[in-house]
C-alpha atoms as a PDB file:
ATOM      1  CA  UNK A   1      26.734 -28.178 -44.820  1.00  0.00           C
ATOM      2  CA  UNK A   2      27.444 -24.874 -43.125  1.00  0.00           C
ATOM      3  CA  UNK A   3      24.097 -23.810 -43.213  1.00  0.00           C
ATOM      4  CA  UNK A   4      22.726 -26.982 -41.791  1.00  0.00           C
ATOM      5  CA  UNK A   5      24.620 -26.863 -38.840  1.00  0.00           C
ATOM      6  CA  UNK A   6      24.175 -23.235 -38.520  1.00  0.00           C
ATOM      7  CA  UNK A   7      20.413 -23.837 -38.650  1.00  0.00           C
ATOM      8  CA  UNK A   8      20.613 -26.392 -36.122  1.00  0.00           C
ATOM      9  CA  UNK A   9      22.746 -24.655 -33.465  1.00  0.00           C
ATOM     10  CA  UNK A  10      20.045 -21.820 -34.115  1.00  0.00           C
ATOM     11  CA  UNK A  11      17.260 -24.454 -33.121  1.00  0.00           C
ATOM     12  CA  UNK A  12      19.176 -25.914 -30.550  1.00  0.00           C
ATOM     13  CA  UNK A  13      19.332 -22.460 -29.019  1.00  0.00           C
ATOM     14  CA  UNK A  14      15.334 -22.285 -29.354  1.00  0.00           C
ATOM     15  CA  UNK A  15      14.210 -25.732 -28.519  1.00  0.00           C
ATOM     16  CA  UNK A  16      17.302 -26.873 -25.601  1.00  0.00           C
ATOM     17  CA  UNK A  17      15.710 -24.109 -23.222  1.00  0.00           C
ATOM     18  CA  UNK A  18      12.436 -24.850 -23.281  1.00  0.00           C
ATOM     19  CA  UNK A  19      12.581 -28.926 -23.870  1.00  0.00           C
ATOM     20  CA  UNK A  20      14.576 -28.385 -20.142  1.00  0.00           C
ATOM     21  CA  UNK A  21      12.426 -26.269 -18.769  1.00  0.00           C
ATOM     22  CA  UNK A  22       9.443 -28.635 -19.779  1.00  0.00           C
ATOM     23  CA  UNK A  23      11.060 -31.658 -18.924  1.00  0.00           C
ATOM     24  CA  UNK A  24      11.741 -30.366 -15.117  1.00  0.00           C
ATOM     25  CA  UNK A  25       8.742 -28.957 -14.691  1.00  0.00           C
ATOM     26  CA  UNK A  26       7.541 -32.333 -15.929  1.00  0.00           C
ATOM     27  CA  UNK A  27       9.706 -33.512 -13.170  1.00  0.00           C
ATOM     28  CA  UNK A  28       8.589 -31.753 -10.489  1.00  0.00           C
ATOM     29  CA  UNK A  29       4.840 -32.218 -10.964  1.00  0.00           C
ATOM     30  CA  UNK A  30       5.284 -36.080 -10.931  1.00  0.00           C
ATOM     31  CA  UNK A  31       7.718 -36.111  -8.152  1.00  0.00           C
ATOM     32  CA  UNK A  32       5.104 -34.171  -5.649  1.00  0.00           C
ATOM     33  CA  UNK A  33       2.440 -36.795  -7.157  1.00  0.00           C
ATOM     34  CA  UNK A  34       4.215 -39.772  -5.912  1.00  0.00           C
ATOM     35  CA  UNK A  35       4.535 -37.874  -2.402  1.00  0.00           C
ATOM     36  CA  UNK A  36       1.218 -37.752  -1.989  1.00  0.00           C
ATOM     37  CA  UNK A  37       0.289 -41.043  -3.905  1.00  0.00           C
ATOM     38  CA  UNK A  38      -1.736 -39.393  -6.301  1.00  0.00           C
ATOM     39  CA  UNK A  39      -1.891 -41.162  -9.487  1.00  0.00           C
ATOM     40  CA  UNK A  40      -3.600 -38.584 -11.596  1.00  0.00           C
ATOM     41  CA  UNK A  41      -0.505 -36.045 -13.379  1.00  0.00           C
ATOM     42  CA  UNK A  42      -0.694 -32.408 -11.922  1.00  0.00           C
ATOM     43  CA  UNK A  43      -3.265 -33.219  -8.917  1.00  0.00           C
ATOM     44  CA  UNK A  44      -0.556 -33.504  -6.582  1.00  0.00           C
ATOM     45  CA  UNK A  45       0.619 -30.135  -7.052  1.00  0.00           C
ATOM     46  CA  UNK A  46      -3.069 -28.581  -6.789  1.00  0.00           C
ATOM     47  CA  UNK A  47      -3.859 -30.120  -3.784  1.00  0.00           C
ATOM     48  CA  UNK A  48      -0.045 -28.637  -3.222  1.00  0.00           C
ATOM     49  CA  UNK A  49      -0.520 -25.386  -3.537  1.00  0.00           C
ATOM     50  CA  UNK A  50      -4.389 -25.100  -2.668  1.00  0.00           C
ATOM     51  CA  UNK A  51      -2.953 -26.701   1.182  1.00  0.00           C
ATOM     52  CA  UNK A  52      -0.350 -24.182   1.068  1.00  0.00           C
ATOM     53  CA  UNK A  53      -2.297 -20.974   0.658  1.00  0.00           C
ATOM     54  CA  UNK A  54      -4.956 -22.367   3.075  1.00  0.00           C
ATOM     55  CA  UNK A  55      -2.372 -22.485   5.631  1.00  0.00           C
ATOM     56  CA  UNK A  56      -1.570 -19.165   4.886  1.00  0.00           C
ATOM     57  CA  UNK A  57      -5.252 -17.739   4.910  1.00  0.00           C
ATOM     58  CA  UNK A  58      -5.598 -19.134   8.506  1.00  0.00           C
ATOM     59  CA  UNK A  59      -2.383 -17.432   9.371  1.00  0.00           C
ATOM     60  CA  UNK A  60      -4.168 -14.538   9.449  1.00  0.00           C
ATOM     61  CA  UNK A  61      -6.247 -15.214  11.940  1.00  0.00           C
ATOM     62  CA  UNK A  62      -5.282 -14.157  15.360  1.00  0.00           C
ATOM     63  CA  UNK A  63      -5.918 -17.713  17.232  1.00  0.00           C
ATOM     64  CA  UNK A  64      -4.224 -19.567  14.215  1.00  0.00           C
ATOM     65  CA  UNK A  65      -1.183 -17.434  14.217  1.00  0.00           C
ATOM     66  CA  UNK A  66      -1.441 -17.903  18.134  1.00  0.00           C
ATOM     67  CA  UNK A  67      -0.793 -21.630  17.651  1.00  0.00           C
ATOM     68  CA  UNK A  68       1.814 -21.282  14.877  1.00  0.00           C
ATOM     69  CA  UNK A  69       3.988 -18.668  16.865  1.00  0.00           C
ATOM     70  CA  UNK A  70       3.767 -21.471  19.556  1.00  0.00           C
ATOM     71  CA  UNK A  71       4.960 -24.213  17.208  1.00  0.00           C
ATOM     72  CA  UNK A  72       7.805 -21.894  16.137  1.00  0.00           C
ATOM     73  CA  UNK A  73       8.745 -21.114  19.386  1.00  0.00           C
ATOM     74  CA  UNK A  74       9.154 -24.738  19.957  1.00  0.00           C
ATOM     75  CA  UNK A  75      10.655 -25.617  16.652  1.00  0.00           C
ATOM     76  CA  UNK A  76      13.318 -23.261  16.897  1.00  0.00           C
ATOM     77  CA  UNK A  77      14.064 -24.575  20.595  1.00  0.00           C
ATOM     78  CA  UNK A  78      14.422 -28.205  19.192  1.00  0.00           C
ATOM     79  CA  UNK A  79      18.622 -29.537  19.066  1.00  0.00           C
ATOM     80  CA  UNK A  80      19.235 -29.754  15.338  1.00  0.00           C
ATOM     81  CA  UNK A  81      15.746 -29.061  13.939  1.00  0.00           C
ATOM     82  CA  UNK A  82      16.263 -25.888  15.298  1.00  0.00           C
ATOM     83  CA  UNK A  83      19.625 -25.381  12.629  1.00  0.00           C
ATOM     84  CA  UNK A  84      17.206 -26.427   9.962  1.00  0.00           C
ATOM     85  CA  UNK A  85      14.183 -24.939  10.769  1.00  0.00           C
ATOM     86  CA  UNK A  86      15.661 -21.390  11.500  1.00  0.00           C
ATOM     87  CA  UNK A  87      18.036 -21.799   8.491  1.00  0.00           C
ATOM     88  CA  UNK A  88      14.717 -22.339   5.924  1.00  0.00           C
ATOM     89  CA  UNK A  89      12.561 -20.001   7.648  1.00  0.00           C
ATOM     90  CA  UNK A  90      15.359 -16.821   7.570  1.00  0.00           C
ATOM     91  CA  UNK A  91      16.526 -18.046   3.406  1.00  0.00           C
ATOM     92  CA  UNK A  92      12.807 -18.250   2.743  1.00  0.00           C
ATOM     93  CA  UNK A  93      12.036 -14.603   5.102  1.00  0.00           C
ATOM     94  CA  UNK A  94      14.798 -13.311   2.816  1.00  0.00           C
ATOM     95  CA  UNK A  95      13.467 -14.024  -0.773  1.00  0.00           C
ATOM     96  CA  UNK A  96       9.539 -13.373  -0.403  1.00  0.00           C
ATOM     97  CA  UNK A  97       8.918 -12.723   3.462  1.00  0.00           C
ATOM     98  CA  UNK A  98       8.150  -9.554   5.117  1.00  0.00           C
ATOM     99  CA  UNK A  99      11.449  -9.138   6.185  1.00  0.00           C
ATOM    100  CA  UNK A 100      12.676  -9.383   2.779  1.00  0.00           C
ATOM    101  CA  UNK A 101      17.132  -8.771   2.524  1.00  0.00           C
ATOM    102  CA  UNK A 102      18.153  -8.737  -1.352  1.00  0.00           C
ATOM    103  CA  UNK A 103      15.981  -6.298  -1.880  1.00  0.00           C
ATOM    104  CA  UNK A 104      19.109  -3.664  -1.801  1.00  0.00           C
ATOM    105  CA  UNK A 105      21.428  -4.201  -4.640  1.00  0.00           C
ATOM    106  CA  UNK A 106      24.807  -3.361  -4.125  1.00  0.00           C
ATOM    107  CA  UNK A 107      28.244  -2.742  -5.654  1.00  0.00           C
ATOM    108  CA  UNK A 108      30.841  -3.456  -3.364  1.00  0.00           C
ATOM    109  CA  UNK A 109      34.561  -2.328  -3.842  1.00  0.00           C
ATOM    110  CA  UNK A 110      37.285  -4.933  -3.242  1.00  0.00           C
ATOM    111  CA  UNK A 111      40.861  -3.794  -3.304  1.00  0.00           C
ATOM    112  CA  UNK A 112      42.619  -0.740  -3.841  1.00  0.00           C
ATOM    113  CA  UNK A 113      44.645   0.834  -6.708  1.00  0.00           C
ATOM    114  CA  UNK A 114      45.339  -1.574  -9.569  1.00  0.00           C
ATOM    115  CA  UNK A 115      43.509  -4.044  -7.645  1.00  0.00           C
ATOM    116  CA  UNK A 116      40.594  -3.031  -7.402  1.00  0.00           C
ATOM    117  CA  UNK A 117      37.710  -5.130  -8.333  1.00  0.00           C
ATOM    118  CA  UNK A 118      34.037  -4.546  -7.747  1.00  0.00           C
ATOM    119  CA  UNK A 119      31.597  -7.509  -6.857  1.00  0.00           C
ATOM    120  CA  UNK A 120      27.750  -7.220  -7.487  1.00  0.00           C
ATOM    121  CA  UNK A 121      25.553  -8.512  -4.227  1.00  0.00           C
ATOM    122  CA  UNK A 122      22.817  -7.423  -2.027  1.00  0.00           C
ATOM    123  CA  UNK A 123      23.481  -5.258   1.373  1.00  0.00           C
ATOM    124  CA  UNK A 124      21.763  -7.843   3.987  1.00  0.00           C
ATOM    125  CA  UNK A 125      23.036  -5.710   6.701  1.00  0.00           C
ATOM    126  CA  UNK A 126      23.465  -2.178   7.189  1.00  0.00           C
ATOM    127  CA  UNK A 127      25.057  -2.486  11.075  1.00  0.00           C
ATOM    128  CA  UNK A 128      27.277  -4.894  12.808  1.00  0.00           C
ATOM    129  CA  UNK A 129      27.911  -3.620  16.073  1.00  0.00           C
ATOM    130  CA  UNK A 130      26.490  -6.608  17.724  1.00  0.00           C
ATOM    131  CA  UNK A 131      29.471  -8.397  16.001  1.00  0.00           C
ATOM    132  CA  UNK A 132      32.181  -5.994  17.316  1.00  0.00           C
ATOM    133  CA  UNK A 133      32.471  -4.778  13.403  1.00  0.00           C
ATOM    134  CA  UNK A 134      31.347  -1.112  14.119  1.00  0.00           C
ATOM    135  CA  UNK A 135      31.112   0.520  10.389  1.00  0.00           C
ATOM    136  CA  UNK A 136      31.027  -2.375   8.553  1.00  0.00           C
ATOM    137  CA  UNK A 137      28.115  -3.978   6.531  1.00  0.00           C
ATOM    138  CA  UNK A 138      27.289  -7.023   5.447  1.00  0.00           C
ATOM    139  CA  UNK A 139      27.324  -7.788   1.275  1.00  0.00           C
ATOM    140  CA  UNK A 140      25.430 -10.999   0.102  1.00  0.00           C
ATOM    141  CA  UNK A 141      27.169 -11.620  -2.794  1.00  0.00           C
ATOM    142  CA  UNK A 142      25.256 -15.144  -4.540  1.00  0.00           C
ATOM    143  CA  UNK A 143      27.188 -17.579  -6.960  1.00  0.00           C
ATOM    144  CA  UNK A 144      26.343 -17.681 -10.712  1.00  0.00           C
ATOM    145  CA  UNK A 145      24.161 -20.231 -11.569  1.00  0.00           C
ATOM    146  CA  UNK A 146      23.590 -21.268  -7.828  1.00  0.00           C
ATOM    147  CA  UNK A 147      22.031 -19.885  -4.724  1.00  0.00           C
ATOM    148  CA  UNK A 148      25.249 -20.144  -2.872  1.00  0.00           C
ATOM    149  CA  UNK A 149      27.539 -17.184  -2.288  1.00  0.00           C
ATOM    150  CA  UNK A 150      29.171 -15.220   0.574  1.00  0.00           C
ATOM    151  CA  UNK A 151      28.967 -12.954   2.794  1.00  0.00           C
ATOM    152  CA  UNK A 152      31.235  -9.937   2.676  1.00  0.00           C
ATOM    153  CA  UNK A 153      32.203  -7.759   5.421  1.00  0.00           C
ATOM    154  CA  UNK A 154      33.360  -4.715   4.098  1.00  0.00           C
ATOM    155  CA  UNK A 155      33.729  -0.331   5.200  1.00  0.00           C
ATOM    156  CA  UNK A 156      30.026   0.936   4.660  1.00  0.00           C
ATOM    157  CA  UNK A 157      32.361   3.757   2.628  1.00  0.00           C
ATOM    158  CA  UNK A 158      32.885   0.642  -0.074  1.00  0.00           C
ATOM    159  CA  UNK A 159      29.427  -0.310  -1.024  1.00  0.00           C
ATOM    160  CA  UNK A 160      27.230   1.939  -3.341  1.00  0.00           C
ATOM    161  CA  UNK A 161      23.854   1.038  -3.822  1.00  0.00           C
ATOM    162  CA  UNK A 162      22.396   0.024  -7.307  1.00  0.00           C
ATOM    163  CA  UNK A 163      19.699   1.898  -8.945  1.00  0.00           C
ATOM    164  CA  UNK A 164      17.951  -1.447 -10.321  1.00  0.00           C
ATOM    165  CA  UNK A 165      15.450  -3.540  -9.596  1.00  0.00           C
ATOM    166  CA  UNK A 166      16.292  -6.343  -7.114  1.00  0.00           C
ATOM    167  CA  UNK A 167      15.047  -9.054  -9.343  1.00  0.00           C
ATOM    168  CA  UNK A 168      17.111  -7.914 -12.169  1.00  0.00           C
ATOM    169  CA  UNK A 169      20.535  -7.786 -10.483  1.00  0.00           C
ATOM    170  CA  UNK A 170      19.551 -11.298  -8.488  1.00  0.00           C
ATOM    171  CA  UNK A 171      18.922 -12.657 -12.298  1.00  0.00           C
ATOM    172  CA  UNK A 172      22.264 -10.976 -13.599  1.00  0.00           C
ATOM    173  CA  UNK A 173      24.175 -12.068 -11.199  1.00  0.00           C
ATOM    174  CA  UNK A 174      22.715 -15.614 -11.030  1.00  0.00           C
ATOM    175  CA  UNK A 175      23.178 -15.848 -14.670  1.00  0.00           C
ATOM    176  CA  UNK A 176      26.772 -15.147 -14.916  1.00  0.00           C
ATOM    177  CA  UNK A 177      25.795 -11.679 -16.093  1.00  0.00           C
ATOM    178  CA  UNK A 178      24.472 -12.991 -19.556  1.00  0.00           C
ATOM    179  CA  UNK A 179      20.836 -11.945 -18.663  1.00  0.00           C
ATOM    180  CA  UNK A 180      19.899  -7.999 -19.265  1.00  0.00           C
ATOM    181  CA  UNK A 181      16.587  -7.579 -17.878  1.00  0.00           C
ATOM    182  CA  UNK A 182      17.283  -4.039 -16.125  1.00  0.00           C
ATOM    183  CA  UNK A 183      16.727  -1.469 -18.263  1.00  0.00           C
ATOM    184  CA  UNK A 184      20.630   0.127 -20.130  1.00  0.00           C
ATOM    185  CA  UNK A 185      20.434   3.546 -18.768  1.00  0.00           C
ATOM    186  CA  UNK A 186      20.617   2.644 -15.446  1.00  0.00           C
ATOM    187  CA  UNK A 187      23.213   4.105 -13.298  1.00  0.00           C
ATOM    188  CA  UNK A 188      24.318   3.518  -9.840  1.00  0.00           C
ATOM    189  CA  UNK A 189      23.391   5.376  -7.239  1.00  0.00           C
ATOM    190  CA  UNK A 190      25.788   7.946  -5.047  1.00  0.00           C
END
């Protein structure tokens, strides 16, 4: 009996990731089909991303990127659309933009002494003098197993940089520090 259930925790481990990963992927094809009232499984998300990367191919041309800056400008002057539409466009800028910020793993000392305690994040900002905070950086540091977190303000003298991939500490830290994808030798940085 012990070796049935240890055989099926096993495959529970194998299947229970992927069945979940299936099923919302599943999920997510169907639920762009039915915004764009397309019967047909999967077509949706074509016509998805094929609209998507259009729009960006035309964003390279100077008259199209004319118009959008316009629309931006206004979008971002709008009462409350502005909140949102600024709010998506800088998280979005942040991940995959040009203007990429967790692209600088950090570790961040909190505490002194016996309490000390150091907190993995990425340094979003290297100068806050337009807050008053002269010396002082800004530490994302993101929730496990959410794209939450917070933002640390902390001595620049506090934060030492990470000498791994951005990706891999985003995934570490996201996962609660169960995932290893960085390589073991790593060490920080001075």
């Amino acid at each position: 009996m012990r070796r049935f259930a240890n055989y099926f925790l096993r495959g529970l481990l194998i299947t229970a990731p992927a069945a979940l990963t299936f099923y919302l992927c599943w999920v997510a094809i169907r639920w762009v089909d039915s915004l764009l009232g397309i019967g047909i499984p999967g077509l949706g998300l074509v016509l998805a991303l094929t609209g998507v990367t259009l729009i960006g191919a035309l964003a390279s041309n100077l008259v199209t990127r004319t118009l959008l800056a316009t629309a931006d400008q206004l979008l971002a002057k709008l009462p409350f659309v502005r909140l949102l539409y600024t709010s998506i466009k800088d998280l979005l800028n942040a991940f995959v933009g040009e203007k990429r910020r967790f692209n600088r793993p950090v570790r961040a000392r909190i505490g002194e002494g016996s309490a000390e305690v150091y907190v993995l994040g990425f340094l979003t900002s290297e100068s806050l003098g337009h807050l008053g905070l002269a010396q002082q950086v800004a530490v994302y540091v993101p929730f496990s197993y959410s794209m939450a977190g917070h933002i640390l303000i902390l001595p620049a003298d506090r934060v030492l940089p990470l000498a791994v991939d951005s990706a891999d500490a985003m995934a570490f830290i996201v996962s609660g520090g169960v995932t290893r994808t960085a390589k073991p030798d790593h060490t920080p940085a001075a």
